[in-house]
Protein backbone atom coordinates (compact mmCIF):
# COMPACT_ATOMS: atom_id res chain seq x y z
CA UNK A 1 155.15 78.51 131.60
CA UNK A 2 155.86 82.29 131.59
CA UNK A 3 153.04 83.49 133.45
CA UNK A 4 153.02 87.19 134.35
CA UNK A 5 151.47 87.96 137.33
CA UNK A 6 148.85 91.58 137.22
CA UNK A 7 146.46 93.18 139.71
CA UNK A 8 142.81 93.26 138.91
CA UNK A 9 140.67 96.49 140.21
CA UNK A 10 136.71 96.80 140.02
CA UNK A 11 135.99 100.72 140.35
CA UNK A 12 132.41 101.13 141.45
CA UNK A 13 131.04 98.13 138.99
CA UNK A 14 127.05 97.85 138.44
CA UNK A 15 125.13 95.86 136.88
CA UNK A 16 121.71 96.09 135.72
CA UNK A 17 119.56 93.93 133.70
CA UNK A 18 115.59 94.12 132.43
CA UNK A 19 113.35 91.69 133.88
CA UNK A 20 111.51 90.35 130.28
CA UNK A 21 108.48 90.16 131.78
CA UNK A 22 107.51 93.00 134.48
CA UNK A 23 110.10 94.94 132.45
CA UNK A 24 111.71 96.48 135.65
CA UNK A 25 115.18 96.57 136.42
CA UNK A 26 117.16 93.64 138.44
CA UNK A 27 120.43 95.25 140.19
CA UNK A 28 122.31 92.13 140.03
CA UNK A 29 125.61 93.93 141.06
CA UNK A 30 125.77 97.17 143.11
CA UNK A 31 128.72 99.65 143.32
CA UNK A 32 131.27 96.78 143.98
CA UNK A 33 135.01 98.22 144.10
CA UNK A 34 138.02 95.60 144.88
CA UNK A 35 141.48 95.51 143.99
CA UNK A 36 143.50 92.16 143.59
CA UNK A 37 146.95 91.66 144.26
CA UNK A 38 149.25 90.57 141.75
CA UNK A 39 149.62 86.70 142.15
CA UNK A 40 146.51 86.59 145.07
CA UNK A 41 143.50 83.79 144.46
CA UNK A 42 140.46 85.64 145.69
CA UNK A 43 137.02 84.13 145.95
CA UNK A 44 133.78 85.61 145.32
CA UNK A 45 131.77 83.63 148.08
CA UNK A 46 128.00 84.05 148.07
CA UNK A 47 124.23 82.09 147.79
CA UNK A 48 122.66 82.34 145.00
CA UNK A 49 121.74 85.57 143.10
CA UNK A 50 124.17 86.80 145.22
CA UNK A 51 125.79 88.87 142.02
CA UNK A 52 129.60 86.99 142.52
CA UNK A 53 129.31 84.66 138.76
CA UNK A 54 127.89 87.83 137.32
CA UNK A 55 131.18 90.14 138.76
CA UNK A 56 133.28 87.12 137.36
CA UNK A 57 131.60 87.18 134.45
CA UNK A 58 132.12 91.10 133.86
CA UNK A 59 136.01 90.52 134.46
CA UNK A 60 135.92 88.13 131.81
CA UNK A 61 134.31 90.29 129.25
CA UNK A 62 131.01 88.09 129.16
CA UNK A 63 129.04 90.47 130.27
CA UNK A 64 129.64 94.52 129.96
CA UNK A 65 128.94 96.68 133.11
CA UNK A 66 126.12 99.27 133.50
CA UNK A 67 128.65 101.68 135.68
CA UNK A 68 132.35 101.66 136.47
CA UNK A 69 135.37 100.18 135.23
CA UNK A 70 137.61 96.89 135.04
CA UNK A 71 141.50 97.60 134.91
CA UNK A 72 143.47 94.26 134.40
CA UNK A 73 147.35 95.32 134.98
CA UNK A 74 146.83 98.92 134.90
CA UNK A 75 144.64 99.02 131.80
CA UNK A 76 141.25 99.68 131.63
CA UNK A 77 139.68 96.51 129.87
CA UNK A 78 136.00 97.26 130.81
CA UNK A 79 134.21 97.34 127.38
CA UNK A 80 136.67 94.98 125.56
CA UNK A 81 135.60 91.58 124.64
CA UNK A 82 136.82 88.04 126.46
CA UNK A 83 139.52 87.65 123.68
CA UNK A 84 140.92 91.17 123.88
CA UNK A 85 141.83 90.46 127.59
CA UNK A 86 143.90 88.35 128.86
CA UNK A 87 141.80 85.97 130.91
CA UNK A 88 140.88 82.59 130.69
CA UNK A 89 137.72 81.11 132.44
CA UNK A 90 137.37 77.58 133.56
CA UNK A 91 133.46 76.79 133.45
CA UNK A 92 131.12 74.90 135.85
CA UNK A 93 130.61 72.43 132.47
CA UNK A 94 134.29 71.39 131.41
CA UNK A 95 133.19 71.69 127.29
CA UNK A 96 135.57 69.57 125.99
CA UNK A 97 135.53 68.16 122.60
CA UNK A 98 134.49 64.25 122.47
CA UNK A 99 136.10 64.16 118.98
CA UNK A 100 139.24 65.17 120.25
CA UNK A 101 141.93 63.62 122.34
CA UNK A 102 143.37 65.61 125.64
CA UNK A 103 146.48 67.04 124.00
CA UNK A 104 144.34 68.11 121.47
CA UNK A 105 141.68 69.54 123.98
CA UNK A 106 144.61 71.41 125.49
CA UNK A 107 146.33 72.84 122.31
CA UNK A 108 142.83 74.09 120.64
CA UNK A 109 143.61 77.57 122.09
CA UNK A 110 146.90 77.77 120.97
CA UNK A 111 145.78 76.38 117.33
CA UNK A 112 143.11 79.60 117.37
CA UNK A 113 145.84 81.83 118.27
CA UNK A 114 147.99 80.15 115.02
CA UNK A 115 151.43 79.93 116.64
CA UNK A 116 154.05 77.11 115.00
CA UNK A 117 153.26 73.88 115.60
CA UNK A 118 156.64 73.58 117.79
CA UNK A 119 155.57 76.22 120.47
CA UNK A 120 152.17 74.58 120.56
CA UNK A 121 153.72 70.86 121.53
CA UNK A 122 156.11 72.55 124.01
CA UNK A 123 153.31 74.15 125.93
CA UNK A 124 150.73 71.86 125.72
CA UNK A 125 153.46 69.02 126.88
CA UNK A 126 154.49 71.76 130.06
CA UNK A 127 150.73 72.33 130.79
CA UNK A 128 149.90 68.55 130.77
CA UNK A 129 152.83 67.73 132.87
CA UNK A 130 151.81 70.40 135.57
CA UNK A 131 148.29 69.29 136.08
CA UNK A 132 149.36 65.58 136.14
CA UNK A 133 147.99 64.01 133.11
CA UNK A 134 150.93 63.28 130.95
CA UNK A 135 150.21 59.63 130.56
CA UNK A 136 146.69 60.92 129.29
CA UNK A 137 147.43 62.67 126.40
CA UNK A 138 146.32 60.96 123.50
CA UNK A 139 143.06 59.68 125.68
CA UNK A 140 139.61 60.77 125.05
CA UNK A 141 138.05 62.65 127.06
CA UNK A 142 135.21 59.67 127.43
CA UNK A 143 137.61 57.64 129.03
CA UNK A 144 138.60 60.12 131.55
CA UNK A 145 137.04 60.72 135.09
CA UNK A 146 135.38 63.59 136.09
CA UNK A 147 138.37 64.84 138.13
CA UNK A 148 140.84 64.09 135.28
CA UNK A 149 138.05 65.87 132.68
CA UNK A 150 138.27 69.02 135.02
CA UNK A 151 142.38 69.13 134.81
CA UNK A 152 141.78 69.08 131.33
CA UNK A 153 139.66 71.88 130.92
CA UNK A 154 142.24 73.56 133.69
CA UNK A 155 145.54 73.09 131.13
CA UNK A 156 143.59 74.35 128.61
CA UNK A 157 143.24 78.11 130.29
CA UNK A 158 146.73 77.52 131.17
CA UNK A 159 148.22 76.87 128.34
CA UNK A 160 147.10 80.16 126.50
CA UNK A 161 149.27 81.87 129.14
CA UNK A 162 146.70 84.37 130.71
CA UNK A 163 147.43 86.87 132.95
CA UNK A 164 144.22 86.32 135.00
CA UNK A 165 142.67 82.76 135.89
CA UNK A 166 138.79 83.02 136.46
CA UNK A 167 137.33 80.17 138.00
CA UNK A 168 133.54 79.90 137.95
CA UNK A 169 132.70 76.99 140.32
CA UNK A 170 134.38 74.58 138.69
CA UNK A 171 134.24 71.75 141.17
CA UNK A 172 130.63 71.91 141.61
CA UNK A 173 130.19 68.43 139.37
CA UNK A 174 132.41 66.36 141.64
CA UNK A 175 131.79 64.04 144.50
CA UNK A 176 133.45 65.09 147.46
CA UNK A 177 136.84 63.24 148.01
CA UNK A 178 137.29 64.59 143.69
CA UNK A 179 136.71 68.31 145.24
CA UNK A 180 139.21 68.02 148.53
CA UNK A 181 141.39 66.59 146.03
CA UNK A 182 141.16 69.32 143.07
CA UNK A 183 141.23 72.13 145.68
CA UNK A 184 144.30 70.80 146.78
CA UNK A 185 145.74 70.35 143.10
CA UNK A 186 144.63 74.51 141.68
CA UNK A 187 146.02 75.77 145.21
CA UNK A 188 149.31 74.19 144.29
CA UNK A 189 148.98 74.89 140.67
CA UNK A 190 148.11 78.38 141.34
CA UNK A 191 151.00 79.23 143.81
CA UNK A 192 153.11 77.56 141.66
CA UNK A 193 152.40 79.53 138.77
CA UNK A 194 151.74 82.85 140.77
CA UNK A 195 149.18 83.44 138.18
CA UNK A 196 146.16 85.79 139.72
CA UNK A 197 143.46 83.76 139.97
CA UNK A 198 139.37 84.82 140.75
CA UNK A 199 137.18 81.76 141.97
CA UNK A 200 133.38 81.87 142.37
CA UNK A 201 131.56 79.01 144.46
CA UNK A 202 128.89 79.02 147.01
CA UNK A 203 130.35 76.40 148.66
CA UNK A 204 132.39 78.01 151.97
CA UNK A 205 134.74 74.75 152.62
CA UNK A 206 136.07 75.31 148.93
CA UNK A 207 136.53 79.47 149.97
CA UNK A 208 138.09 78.78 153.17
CA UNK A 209 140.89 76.31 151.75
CA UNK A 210 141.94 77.93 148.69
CA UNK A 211 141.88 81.47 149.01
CA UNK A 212 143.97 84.26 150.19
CA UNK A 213 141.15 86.32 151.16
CA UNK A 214 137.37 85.86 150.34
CA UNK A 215 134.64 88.40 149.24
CA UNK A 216 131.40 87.69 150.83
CA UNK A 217 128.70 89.10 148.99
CA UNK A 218 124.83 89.45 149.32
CA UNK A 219 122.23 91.11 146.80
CA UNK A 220 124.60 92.03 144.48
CA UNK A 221 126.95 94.11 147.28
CA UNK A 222 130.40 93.01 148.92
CA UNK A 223 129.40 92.69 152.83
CA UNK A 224 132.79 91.75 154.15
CA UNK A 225 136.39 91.11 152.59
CA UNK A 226 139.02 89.53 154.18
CA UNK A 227 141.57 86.31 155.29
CA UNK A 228 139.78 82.96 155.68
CA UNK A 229 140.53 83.58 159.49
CA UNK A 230 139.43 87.24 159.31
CA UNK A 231 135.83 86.60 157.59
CA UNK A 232 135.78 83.25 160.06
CA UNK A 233 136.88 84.57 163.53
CA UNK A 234 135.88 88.23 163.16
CA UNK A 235 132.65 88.32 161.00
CA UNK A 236 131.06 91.94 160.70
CA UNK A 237 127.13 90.64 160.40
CA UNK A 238 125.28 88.05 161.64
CA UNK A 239 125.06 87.21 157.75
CA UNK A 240 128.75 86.64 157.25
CA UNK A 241 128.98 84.99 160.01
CA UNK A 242 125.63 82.62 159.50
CA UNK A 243 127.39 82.01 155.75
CA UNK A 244 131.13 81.53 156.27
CA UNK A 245 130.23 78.61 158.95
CA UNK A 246 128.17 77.08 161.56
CA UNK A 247 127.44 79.69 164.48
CA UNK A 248 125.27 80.12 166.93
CA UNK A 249 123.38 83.19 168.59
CA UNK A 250 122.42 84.66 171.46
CA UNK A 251 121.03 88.04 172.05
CA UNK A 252 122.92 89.98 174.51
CA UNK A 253 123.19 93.64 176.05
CA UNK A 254 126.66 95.17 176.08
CA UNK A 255 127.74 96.25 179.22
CA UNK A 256 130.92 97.87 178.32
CA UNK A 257 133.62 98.20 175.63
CA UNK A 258 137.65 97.01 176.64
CA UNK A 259 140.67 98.79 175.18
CA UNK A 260 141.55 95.33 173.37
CA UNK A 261 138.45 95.49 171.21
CA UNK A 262 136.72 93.02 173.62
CA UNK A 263 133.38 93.79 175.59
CA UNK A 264 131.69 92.97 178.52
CA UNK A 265 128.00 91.87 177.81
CA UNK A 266 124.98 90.03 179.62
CA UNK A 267 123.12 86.92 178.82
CA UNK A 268 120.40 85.48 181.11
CA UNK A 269 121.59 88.02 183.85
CA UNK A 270 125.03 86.46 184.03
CA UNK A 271 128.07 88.80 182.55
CA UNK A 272 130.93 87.13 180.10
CA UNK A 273 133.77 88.59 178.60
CA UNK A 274 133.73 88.48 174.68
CA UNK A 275 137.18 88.38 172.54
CA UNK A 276 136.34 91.14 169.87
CA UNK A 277 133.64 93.23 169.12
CA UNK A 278 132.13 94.21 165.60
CA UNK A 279 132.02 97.89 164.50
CA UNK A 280 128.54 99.28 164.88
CA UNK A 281 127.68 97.71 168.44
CA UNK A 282 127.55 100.37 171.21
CA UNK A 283 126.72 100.50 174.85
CA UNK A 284 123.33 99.89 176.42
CA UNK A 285 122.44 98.72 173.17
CA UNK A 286 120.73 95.07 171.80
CA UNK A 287 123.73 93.12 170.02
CA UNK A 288 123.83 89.44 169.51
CA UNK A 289 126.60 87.27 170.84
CA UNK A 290 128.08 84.59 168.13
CA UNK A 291 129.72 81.43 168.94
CA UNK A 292 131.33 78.93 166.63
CA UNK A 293 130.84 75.07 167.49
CA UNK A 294 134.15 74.77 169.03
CA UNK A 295 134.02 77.64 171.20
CA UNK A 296 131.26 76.27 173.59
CA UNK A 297 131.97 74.02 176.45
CA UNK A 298 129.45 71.46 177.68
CA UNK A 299 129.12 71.98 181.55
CA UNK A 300 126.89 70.41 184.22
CA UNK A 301 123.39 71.86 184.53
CA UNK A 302 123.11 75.43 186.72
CA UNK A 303 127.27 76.17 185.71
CA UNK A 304 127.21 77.38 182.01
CA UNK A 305 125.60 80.53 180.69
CA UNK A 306 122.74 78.60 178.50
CA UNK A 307 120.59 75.46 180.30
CA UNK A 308 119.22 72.86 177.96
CA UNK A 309 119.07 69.09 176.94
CA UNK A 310 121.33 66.79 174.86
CA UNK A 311 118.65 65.85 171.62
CA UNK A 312 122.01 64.24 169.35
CA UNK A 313 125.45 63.12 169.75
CA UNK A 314 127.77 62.20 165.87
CA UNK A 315 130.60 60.97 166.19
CA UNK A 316 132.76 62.14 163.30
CA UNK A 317 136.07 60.04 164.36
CA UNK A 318 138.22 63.40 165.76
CA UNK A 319 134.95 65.21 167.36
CA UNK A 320 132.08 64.32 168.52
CA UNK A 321 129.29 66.71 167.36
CA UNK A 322 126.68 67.78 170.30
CA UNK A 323 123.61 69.08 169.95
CA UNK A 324 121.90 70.82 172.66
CA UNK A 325 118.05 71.78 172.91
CA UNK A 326 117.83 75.10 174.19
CA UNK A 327 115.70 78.18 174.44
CA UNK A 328 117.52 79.70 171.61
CA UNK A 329 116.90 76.92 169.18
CA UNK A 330 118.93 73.57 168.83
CA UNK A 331 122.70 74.84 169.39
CA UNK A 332 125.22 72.43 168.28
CA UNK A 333 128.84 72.30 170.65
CA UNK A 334 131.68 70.75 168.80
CA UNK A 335 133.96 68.26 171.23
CA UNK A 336 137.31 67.80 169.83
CA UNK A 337 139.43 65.07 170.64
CA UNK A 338 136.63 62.34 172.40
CA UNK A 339 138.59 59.94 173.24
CA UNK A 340 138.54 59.13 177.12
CA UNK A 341 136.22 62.18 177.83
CA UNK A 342 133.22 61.72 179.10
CA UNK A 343 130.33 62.84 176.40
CA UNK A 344 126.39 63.38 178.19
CA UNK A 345 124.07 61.07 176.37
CA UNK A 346 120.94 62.06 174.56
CA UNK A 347 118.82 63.73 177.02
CA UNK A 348 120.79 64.52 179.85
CA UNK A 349 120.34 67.68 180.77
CA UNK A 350 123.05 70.36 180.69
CA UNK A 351 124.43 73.45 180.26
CA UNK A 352 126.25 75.54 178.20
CA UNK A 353 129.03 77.63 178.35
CA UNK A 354 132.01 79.80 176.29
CA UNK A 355 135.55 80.10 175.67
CA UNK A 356 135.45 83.72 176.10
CA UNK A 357 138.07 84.43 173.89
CA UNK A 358 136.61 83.21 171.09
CA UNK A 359 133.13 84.62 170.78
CA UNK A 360 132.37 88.06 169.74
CA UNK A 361 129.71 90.70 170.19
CA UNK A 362 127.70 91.76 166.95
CA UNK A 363 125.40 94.20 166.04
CA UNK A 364 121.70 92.66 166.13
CA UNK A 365 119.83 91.86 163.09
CA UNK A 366 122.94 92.10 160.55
């Protein structure tokens, strides 16, 4: 496939609709500006009403901005319609055609577009063979699966050739082992291609294992944008880091700053040395103190940071999955590798404490 691979840049991109009954305006997007690499998979990582299907959808051409612009290679594409563009969207629903058989599914686009019958068998036999369903061709899609009905609908944005890939949660009607499998599958397909590719999902397993860097967004702005590890490890906001993964918090004062972007804070009277600290957090002032699962160590009561009481232990095979009853709510302490360690049992009492270089100091209330 001759894919050719293009940057994508939102310049200050609003959107506004009417509410139809109080008749008052809904910012669903807000001043969002991004550019994307030629060849990069981005997601657009976000709850609900976040604004990230609507961006996608203004990329696409299904919906026009209020303010700014969409450039797709260089050229400004922001009031052109989906088929002046060269995009091609892969839907939450797969829409395929009962009547017709995969290869058929597949080669629709190219049929619209009215090339010669011999280009259209070429490609469609490429696209088929690259998403693995070769032996399917002349199947309907009734007798396919739902993972096999989503590589369908896949090869058929492929095979028009676009120059951007827009994914809008696509996986989102699979069971689990169909998603860790089709993640897998685009990720290849995608690298292999080098196509530029934008995926939306809510879902932050799906963000963290396909993307080359994720845009976390909230009430229709872009609160952080970075590497899986970057948005993970160094989160600017209690938000991203609440959304991106499990965390836990604890308000502390900060004490003083390091030259290696570290801090010295204090919880329950007791100093600790944090890894990194977030922009916005100064001296003397409240911050919070965030600490992923498998950065907290269980310790014997009186000898961690944090006192409390075992309330569940799940074993998930390669961890064990601790949760403690504290003061600060039910924190949960990931074990890694259980075997031969000794585990407390549901309501021994304990404490906990932190792998220092790990955690990091945030401003409060973000």
């Amino acid at each position: 496939m001759a894919v050719k691979s293009v940057p994508v840049k939102l310049e200050n991109v609003s959107k506004t609709f009417k509410d139809p009954k109080s008749k008052a305006e809904v910012h669903a997007v807000r001043q969002v500006s991004l550019e994307i690499m030629p060849g990069e998979l981005v997601t657009l990582l976000g709850p609900s009403g976040c604004g990230k299907t609507t961006t996608l959808r203004m990329i696409g051409g299904f919906e026009l901005p209020t303010e700014g612009r969409i450039l797709i290679g260089g050229n400004d594409v922001t009031f052109l319609p989906p088929n002046g563009r060269e995009t091609a969207t892969v839907f939450q629903s797969y829409g395929l055609f009962p009547h017709m058989s995969v290869e058929e599914n597949v080669a629709y686009g190219l049929k619209i577009r009215k090339l010669a019958k011999e280009e259209i068998d070429l490609r469609v036999k490429k696209t088929l063979e690259l998403v693995g369903l070769s032996e399917l061709a002349k199947r309907s899609p009734g007798r396919l699966s739902g993972g096999q009905q989503q590589r369908v609908a896949l090869a058929r944005s492929l095979v028009v050739e676009p120059q951007v890939l827009l994914l809008d949660e696509p996986l989102s009607n699979l069971d689990a082992l169909l998603r860790e499998q089709m993640r897998v599958e685009i990720r290849k397909i995608q690298k292999q291609l080098g196509i530029t590719a934008i995926y939306v999902t809510h879902d932050r397993i799906e963000a963290m294992s396909l993307s080359d860097r994720v845009i976390v967004m909230k009430d229709g702005l872009i609160q952080q944008v970075g590497t899986p590890n970057e948005v993970y490890e160094r989160p600017n906001s209690m938000f991203v880091a609440g959304f991106v993964g499990k965390v836990a918090f604890f308000p502390v004062s900060l004490d003083a700053l390091k030259p290696d972007g570290g801090c010295v804070c204090t919880l329950e009277g007791r100093q600790l040395t944090a890894g990194s600290t977030a922009d916005g957090v100064s001296v003397g002032s409240p911050a919070t103190l965030m600490a992923r699962p498998e950065s907290l160590r269980l310790m014997p009561p009186g000898e961690g940071h944090v006192e409390g009481v075992v309330s569940a232990r799940v074993y998930l095979g390669s961890s064990v999955e601790v949760y403690v009853k504290t003061g600060y709510g039910e924190i949960l302490v990931q074990v890694d590798d259980p075997m031969g360690r000794s585990i407390p049992a549901e309501g021994e009492a304990v404490s906990i404490g932190f792998e220092e270089k790990r955690v990091r100091v945030i401003a409060a209330k973000t």
